[in-house]
N, C-alpha and C. Protein backbone atom coordinates (compact mmCIF):
# COMPACT_ATOMS: atom_id res chain seq x y z
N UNK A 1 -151.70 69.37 -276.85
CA UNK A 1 -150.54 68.89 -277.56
C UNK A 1 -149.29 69.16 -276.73
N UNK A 2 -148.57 68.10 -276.49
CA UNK A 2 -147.10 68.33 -275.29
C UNK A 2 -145.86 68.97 -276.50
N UNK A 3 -145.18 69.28 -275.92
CA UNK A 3 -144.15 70.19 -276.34
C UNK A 3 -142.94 69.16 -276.66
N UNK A 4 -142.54 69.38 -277.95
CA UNK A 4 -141.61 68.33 -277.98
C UNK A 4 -140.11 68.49 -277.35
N UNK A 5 -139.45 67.22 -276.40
CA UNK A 5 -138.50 67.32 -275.72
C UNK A 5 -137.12 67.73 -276.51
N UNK A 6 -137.07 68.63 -276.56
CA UNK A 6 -135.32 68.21 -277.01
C UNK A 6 -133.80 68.61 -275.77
N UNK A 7 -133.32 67.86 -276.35
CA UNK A 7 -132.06 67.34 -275.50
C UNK A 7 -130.63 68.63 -275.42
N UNK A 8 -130.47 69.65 -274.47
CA UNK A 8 -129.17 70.18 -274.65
C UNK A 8 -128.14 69.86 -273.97
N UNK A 9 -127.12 70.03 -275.32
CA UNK A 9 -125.87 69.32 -275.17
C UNK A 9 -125.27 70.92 -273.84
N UNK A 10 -124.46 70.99 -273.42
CA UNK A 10 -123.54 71.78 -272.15
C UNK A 10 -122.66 72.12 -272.78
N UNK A 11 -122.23 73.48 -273.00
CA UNK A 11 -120.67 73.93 -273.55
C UNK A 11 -119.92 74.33 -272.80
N UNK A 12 -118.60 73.36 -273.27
CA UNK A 12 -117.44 73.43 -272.27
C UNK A 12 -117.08 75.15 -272.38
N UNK A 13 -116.07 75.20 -271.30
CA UNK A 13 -115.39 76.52 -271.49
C UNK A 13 -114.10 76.63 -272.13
N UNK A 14 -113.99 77.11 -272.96
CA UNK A 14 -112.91 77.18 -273.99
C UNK A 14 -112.52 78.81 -273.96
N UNK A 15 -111.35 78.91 -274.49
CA UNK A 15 -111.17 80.25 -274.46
C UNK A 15 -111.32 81.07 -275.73
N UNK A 16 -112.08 80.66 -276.56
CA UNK A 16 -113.05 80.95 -277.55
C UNK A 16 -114.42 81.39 -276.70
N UNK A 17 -114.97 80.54 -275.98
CA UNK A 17 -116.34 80.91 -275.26
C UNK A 17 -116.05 82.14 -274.30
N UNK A 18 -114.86 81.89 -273.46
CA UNK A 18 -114.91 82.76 -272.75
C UNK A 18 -114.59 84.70 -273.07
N UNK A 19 -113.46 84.94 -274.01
CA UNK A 19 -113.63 85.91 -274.47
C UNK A 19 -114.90 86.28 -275.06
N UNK A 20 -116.00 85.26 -275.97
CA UNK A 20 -117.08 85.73 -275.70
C UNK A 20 -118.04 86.47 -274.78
N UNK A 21 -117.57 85.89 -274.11
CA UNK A 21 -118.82 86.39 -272.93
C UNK A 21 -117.62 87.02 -271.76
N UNK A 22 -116.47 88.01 -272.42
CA UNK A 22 -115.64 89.10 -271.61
C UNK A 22 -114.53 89.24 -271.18
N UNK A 23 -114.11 87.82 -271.24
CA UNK A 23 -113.02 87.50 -270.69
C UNK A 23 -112.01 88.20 -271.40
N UNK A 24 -111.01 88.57 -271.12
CA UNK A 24 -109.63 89.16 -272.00
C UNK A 24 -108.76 88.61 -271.48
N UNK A 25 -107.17 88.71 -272.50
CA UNK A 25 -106.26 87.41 -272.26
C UNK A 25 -105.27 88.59 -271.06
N UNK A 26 -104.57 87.85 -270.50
CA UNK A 26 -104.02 88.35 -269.13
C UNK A 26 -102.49 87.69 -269.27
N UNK A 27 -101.14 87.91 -268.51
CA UNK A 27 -100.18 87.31 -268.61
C UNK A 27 -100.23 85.68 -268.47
N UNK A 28 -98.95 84.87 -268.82
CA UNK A 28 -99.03 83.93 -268.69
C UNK A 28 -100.41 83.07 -269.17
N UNK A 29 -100.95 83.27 -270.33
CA UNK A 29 -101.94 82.48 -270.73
C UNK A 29 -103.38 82.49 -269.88
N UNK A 30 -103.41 83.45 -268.98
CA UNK A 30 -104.61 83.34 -268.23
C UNK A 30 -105.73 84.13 -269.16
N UNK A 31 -106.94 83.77 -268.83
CA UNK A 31 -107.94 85.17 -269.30
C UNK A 31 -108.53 85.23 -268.11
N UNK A 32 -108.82 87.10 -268.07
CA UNK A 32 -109.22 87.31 -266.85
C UNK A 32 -110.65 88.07 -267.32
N UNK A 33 -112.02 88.07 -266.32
CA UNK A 33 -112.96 89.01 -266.00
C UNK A 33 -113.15 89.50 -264.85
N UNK A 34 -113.11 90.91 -264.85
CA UNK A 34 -113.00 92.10 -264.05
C UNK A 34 -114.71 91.79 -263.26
N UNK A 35 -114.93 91.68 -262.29
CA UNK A 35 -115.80 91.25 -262.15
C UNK A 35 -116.92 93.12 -261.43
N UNK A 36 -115.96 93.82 -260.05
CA UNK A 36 -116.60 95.15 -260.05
C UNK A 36 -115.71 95.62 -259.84
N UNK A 37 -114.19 95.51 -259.57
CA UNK A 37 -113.41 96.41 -259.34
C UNK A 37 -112.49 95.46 -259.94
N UNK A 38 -111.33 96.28 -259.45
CA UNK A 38 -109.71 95.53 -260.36
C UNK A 38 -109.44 94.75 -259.23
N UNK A 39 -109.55 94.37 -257.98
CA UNK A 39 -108.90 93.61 -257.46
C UNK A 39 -110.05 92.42 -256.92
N UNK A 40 -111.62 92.16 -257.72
CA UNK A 40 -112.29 90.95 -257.86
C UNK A 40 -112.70 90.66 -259.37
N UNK A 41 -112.12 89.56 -259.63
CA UNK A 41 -112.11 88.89 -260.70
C UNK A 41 -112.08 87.72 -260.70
N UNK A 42 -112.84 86.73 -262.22
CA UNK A 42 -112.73 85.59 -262.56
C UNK A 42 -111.99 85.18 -263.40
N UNK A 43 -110.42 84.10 -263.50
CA UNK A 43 -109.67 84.34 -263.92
C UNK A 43 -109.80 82.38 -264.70
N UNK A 44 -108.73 82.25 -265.54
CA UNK A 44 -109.36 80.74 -266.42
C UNK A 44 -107.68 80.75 -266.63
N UNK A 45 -108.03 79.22 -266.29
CA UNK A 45 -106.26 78.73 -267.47
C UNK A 45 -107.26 77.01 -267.97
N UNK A 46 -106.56 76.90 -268.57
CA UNK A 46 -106.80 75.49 -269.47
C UNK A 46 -106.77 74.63 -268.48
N UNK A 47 -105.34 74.66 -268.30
CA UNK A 47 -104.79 73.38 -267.21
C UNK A 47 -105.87 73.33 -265.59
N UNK A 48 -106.04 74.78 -265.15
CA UNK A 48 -106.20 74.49 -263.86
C UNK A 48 -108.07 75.11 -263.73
N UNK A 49 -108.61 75.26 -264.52
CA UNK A 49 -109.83 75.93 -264.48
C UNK A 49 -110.16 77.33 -264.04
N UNK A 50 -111.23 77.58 -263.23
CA UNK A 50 -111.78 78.46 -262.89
C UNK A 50 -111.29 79.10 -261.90
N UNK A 51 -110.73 80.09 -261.42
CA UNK A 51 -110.68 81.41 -260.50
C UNK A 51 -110.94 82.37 -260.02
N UNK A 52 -111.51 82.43 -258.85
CA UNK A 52 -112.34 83.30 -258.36
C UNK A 52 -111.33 84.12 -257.07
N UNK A 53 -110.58 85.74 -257.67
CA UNK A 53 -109.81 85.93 -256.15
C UNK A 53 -110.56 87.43 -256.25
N UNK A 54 -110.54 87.65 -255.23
CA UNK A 54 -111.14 88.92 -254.25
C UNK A 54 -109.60 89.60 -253.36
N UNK A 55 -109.10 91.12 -253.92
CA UNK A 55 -108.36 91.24 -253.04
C UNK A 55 -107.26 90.07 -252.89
N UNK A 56 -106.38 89.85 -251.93
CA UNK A 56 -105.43 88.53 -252.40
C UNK A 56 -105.98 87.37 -251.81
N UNK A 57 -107.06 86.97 -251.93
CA UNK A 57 -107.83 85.63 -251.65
C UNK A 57 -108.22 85.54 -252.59
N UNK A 58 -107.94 83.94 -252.69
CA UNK A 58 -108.13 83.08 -254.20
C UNK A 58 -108.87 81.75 -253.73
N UNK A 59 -110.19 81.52 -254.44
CA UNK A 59 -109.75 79.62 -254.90
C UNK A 59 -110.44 79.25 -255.67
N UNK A 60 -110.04 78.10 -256.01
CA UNK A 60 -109.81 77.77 -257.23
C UNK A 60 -111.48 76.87 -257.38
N UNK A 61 -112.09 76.62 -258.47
CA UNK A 61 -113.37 75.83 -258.45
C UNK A 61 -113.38 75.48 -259.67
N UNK A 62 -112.91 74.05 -259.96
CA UNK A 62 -112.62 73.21 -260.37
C UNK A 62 -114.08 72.37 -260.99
N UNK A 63 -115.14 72.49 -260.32
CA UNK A 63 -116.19 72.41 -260.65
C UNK A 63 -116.81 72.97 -261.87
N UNK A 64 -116.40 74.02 -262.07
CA UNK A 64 -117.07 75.09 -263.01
C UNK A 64 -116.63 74.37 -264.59
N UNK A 65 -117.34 73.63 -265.11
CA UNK A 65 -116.64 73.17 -266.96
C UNK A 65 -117.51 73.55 -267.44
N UNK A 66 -119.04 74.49 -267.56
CA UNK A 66 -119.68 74.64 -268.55
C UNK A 66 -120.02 75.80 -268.73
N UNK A 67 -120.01 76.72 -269.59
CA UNK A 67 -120.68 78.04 -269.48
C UNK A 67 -121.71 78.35 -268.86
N UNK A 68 -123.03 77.36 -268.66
CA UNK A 68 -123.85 77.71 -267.99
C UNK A 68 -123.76 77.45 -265.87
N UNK A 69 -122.16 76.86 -266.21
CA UNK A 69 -122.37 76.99 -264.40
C UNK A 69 -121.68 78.13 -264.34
N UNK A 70 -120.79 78.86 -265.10
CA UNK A 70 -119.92 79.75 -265.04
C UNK A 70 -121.05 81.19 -264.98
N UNK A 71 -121.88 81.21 -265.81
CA UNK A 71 -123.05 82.37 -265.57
C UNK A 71 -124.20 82.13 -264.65
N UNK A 72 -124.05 80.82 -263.90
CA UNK A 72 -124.92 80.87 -262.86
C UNK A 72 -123.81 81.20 -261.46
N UNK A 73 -122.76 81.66 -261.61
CA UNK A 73 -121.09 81.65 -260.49
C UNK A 73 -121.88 83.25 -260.49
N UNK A 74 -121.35 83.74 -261.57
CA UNK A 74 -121.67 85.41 -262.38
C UNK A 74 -122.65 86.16 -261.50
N UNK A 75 -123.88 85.30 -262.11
CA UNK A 75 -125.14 85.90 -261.54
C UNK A 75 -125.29 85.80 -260.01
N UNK A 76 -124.71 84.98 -259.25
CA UNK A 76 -124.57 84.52 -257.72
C UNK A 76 -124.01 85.70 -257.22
N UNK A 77 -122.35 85.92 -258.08
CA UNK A 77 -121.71 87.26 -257.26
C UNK A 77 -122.44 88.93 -257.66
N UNK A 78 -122.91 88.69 -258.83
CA UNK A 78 -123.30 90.30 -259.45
C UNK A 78 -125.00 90.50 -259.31
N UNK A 79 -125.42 89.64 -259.68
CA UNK A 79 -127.14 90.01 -260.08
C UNK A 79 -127.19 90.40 -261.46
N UNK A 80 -126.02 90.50 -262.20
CA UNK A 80 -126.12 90.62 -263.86
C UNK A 80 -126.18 89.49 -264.20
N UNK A 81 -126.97 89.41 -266.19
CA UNK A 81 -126.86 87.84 -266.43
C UNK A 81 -124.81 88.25 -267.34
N UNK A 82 -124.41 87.04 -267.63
CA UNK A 82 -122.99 87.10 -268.39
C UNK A 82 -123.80 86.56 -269.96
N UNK A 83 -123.60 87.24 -270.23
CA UNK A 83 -124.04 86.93 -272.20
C UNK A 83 -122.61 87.31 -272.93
N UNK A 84 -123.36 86.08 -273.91
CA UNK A 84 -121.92 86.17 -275.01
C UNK A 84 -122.21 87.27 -275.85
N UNK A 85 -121.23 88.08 -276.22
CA UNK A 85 -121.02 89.51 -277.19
C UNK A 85 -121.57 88.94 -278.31
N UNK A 86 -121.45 87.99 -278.81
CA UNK A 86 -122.75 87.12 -280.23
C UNK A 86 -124.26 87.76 -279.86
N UNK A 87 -124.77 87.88 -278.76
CA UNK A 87 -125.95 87.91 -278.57
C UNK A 87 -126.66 89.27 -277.94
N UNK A 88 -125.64 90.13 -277.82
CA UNK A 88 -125.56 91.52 -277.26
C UNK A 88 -126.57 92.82 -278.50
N UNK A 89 -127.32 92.63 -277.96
CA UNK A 89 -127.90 94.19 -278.60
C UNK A 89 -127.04 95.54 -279.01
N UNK A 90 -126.70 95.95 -279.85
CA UNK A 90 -125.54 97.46 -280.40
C UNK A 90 -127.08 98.68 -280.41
C-alpha cells in the first residue's frame, strides 16, 4: 500500500515565526539571533530580509523567505537544528 502524497505549503518568515524560533527584537525594527558569540549573528528586517554579519562583515541573502531555508542557513553555520519554542521540550 503507497503512502498517501500530501502537499506542504513553505512558511514565510514573519516576525511572529521568527521570534519563535529565537529571534529577539533589536533597534530600529530589526530582530536579531545571536548565533555563538555577540559579534555573529542572524539579523531580519521586513523590507530588506535576511542577515548574516560576522564581526563587521555583513551580507545580505535575500534568498532566504522560508523558515525552512532559514534552518537549513542555521544548521550549515552551527550543526544545531533551529526549532520553534512551540515545539521545545521544558
Amino acid at each position: 500500500m503507497m503512502a498517501k502524497k500530501t502537499k506542504s505549503n513553505p512558511i514565510l518568515l514573519t516576525e511572529n515565526w521568527l521570534i519563535k524560533v529565537g529571534f529577539e527584537k533589536h533597534k530600529n525594527d530589526r530582530l536579531r539571533l545571536r548565533i555563538c558569540n555577540d559579534w555573529t549573528y542572524l539579523a531580519w528586517e521586513k523590507s530588506l530580509g535576511i542577515e548574516l554579519s560576522v564581526s563587521n562583515h555583513s551580507v545580505m541573502l535575500p534568498h532566504i523567505k522560508y523558515i525552512h531555508e532559514l534552518q537549513n542557513l542555521y544548521y550549515a553555520l552551527t550543526g544545531t537544528e533551529l526549532v520553534s519554542n512551540e515545539y521545545q521540550e521544558y
